[in-house]
C-alpha atoms as a PDB file:
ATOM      1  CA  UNK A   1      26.841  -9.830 -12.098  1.00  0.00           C
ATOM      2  CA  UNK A   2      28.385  -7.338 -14.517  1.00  0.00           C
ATOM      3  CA  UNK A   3      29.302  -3.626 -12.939  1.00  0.00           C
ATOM      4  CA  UNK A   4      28.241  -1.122 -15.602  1.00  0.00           C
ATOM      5  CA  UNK A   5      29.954   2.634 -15.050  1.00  0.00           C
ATOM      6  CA  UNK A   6      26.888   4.138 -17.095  1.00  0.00           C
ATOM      7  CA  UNK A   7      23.145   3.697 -17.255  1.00  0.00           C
ATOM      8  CA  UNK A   8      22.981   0.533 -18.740  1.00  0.00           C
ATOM      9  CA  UNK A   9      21.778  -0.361 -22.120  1.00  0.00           C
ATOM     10  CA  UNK A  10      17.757  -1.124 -22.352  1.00  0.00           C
ATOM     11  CA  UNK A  11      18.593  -4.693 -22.895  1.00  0.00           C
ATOM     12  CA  UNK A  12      20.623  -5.428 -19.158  1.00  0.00           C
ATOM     13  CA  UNK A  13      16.677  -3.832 -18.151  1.00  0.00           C
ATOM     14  CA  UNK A  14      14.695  -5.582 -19.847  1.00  0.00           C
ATOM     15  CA  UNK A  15      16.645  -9.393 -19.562  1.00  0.00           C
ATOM     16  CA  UNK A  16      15.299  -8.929 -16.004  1.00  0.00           C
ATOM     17  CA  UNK A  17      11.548  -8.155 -17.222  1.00  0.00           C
ATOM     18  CA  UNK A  18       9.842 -11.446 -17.151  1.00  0.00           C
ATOM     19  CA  UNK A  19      10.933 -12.147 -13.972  1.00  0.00           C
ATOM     20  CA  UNK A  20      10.066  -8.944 -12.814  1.00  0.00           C
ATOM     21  CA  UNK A  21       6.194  -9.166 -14.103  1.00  0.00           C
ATOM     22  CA  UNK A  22       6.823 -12.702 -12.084  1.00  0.00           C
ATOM     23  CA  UNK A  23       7.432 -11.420  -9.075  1.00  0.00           C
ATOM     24  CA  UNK A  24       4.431  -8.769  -8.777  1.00  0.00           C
ATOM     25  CA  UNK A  25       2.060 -11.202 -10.817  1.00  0.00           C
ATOM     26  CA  UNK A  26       2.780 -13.469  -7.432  1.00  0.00           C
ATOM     27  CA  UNK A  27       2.644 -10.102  -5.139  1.00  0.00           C
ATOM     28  CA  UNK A  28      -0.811  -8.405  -6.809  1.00  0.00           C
ATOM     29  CA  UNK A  29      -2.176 -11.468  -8.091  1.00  0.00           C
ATOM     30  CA  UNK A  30      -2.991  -9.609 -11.167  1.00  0.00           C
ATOM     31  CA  UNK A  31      -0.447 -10.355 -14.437  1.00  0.00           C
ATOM     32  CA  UNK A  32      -1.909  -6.810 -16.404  1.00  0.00           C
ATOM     33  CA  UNK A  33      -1.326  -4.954 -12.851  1.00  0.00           C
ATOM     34  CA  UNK A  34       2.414  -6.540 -12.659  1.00  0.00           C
ATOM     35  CA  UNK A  35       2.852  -5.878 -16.616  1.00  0.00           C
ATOM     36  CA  UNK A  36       2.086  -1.850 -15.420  1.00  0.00           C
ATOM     37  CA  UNK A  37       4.451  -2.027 -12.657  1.00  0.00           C
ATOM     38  CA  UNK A  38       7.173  -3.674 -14.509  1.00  0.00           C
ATOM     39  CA  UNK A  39       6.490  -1.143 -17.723  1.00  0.00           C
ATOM     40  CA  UNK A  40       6.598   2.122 -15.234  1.00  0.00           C
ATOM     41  CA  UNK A  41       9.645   0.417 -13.790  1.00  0.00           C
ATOM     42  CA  UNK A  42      11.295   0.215 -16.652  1.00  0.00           C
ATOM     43  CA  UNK A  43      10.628   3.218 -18.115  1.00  0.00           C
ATOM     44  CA  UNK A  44      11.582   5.026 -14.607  1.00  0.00           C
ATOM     45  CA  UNK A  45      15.137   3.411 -15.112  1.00  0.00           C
ATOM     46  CA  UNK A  46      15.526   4.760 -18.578  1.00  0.00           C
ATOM     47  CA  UNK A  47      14.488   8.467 -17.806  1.00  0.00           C
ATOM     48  CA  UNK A  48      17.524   8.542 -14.887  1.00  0.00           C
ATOM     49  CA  UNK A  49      19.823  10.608 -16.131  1.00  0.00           C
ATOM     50  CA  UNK A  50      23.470  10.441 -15.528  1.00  0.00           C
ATOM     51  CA  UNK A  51      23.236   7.815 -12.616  1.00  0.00           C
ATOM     52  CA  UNK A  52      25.715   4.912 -12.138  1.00  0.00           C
ATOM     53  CA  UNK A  53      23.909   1.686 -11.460  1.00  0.00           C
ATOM     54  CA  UNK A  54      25.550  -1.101 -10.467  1.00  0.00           C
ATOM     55  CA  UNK A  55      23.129  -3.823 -10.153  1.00  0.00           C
ATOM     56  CA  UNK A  56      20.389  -3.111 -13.010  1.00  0.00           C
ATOM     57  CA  UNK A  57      18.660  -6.185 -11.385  1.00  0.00           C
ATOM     58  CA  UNK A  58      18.081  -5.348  -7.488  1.00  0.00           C
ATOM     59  CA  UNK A  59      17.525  -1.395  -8.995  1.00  0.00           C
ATOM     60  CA  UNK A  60      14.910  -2.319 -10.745  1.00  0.00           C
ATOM     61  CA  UNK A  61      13.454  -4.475  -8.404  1.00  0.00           C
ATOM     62  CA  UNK A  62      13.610  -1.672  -6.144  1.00  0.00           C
ATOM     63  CA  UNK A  63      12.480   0.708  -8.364  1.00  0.00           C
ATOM     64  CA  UNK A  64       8.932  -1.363  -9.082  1.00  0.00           C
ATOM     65  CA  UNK A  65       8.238  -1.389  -5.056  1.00  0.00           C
ATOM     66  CA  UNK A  66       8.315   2.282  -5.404  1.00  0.00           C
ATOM     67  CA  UNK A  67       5.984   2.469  -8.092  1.00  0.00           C
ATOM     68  CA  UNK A  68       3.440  -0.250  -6.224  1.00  0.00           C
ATOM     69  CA  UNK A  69       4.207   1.630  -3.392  1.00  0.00           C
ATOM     70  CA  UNK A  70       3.410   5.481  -4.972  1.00  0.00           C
ATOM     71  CA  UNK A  71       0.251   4.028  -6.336  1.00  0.00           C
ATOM     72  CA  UNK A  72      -0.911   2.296  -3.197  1.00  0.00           C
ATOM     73  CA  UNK A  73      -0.439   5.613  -1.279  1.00  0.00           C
ATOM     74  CA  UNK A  74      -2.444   7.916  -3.672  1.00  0.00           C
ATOM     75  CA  UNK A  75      -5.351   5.443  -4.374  1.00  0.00           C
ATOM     76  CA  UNK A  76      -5.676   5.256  -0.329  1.00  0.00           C
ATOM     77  CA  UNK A  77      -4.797   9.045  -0.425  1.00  0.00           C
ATOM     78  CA  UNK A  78      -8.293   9.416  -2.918  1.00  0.00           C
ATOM     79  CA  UNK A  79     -10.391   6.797  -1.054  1.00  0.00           C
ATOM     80  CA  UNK A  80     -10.063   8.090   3.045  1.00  0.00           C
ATOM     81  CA  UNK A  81     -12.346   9.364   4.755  1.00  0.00           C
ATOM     82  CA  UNK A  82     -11.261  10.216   8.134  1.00  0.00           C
ATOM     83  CA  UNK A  83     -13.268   8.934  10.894  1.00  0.00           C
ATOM     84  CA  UNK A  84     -13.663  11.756  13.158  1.00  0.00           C
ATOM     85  CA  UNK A  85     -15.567  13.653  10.035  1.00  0.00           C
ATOM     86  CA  UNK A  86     -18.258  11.151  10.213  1.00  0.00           C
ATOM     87  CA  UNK A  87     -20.629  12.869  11.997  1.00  0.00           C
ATOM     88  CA  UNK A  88     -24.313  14.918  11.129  1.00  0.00           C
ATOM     89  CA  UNK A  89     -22.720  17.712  10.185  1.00  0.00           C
ATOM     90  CA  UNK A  90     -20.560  16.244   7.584  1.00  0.00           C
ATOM     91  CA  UNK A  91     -23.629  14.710   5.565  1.00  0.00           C
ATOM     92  CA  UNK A  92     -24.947  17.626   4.731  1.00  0.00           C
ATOM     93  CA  UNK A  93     -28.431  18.369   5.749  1.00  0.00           C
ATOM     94  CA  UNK A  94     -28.866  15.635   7.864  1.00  0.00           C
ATOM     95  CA  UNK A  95     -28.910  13.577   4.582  1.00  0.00           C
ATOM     96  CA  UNK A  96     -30.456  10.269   5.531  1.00  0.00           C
ATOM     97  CA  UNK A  97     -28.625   8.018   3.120  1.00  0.00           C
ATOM     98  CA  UNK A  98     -25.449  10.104   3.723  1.00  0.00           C
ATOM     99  CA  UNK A  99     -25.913   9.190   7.443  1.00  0.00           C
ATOM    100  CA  UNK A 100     -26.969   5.217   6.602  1.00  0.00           C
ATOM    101  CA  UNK A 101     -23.899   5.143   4.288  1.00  0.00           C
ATOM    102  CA  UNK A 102     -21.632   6.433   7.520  1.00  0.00           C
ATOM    103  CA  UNK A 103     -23.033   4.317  10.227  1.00  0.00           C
ATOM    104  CA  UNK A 104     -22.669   1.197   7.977  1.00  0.00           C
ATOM    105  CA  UNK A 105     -19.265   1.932   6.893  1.00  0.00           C
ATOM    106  CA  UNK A 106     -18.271   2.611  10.490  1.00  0.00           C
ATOM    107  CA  UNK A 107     -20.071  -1.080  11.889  1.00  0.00           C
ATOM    108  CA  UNK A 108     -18.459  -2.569   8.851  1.00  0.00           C
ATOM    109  CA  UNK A 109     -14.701  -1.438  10.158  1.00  0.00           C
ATOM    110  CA  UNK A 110     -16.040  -2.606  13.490  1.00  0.00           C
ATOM    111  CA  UNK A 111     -16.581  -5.515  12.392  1.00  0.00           C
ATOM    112  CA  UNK A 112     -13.584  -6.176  10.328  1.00  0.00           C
ATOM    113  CA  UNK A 113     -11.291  -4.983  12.805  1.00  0.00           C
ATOM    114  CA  UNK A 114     -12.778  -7.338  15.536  1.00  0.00           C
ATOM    115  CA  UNK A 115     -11.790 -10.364  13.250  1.00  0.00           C
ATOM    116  CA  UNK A 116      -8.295  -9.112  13.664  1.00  0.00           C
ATOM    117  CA  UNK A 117      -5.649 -10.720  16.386  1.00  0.00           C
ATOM    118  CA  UNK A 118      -5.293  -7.995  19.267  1.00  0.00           C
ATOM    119  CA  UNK A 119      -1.673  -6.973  17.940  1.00  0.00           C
ATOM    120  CA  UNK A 120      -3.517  -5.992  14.748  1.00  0.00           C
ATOM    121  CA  UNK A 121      -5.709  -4.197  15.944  1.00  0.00           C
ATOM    122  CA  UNK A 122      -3.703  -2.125  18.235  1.00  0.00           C
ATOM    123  CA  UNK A 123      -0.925  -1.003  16.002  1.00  0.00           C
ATOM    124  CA  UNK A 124      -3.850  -0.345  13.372  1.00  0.00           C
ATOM    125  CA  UNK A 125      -5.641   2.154  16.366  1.00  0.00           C
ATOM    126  CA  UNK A 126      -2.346   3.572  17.795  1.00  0.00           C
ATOM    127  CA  UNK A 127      -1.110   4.484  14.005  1.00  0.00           C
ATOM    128  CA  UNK A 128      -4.221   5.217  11.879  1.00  0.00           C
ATOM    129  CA  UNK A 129      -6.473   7.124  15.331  1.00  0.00           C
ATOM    130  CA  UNK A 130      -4.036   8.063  17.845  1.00  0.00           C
ATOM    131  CA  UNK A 131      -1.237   8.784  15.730  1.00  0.00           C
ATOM    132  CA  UNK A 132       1.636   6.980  17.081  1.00  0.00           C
ATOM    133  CA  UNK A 133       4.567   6.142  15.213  1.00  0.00           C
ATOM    134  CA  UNK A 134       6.368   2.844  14.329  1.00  0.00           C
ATOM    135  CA  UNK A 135       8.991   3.420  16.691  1.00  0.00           C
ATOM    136  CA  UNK A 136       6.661   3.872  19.467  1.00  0.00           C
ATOM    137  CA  UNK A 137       4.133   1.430  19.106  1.00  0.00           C
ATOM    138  CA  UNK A 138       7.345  -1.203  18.903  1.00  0.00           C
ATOM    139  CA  UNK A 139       8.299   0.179  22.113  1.00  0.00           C
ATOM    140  CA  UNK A 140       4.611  -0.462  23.167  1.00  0.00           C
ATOM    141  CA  UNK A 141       4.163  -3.769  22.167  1.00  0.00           C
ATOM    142  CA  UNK A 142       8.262  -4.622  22.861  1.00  0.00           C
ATOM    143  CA  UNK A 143       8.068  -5.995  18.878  1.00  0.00           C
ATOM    144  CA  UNK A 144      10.425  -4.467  16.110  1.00  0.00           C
ATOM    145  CA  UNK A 145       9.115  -1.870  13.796  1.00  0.00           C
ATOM    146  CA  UNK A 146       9.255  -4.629  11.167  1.00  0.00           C
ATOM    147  CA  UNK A 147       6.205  -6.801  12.958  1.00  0.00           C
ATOM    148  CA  UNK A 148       4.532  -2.685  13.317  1.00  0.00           C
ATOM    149  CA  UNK A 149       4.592  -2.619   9.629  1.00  0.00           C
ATOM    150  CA  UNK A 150       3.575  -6.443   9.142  1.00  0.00           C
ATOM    151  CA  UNK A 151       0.942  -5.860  11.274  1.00  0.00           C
ATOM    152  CA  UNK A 152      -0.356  -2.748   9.429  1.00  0.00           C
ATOM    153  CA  UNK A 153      -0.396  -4.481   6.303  1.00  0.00           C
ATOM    154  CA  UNK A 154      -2.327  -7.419   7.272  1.00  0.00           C
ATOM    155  CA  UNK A 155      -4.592  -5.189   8.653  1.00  0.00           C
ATOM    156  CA  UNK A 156      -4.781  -2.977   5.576  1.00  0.00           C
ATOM    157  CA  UNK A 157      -5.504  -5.762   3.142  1.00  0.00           C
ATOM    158  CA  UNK A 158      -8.162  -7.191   5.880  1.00  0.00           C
ATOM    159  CA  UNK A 159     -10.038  -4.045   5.802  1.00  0.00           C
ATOM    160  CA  UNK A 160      -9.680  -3.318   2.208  1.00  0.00           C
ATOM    161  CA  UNK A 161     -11.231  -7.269   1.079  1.00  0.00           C
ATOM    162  CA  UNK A 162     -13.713  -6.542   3.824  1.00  0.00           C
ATOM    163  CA  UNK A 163     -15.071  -3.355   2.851  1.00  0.00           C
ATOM    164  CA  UNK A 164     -14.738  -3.425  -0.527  1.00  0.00           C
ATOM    165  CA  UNK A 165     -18.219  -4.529  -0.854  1.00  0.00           C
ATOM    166  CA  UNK A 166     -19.134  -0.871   0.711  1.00  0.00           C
ATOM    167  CA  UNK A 167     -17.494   1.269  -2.438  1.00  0.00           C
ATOM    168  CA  UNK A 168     -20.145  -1.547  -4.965  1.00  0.00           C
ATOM    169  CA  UNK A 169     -22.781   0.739  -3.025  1.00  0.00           C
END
């Protein structure tokens, strides 16, 4: 692969772009979603200023996890609600479809959580509730922090398919 000692021309970006939109059609299962991460991806590259890059390809690869990644983390940033709020005095007046709304939503993660192998579970309680980090639930479970974070995402997208029917409310 060619070494370039400036940004490189939009072209060495955008021979990479199908396969790019590939990739995160394959990831998000969505082709307009992956054409929006390749486009921001893109266009991130082309706004760096005065950077060297090397490898145009594996940047912008890298670059489009970061903007999957960004997005992920301020749409679940917008849609938490943290457990320990759910309680009578945080639906108002003792609102009773405020209160249905909670209790369901709470049996619902019960529920989806108890589909879940134990390892799932745990790393999803000792991160999300008690706090722990990745480091320390490895040293829990005597896994790397790699399975913490596969774990975590299985979980994640578990929950999110399962309660997805709860935002349609």
């Amino acid at each position: 692969m060619p070494s370039f000692s400036s940004r490189p021309p939009l072209n060495a970006f955008l021979a990479y772009y199908n396969e790019l939109v590939g990739t995160w059609t394959r990831k998000l299962r969505n082709r307009h979603d992956a054409e929006d991460v390749a486009h921001d991806a893109v266009l991130q590259m082309l706004e760096v200023e005065g950077a060297t890059i090397l490898q145009p390809r594996a940047y912008l690869h890298q670059t489009a996890r970061n903007v999957v990644t960004d997005a992920y983390r301020r749409s679940v940033a917008h849609e938490t609600v943290p457990l320990d709020t759910i309680d009578d005095t945080a639906t108002g007046d003792h609102d009773p479809v405020a209160m249905l709304c909670a209790t369901e939503m709470v049996h619902a993660l019960e529920g989806a959580l108890n589909e879940l192998p134990l390892k799932c579970r745990q790393v999803f309680v000792w991160q999300r509730l008690d706090g722990l980090t990745q480091s320390e639930i490895a040293l829990r479970l005597n896994i790397s922090k790699n399975m913490v974070e596969k774990y975590m995402i299985r979980t994640m997208r578990h929950l999110r398919v399962r309660l997805a029917a709860l935002n349609t409310h």
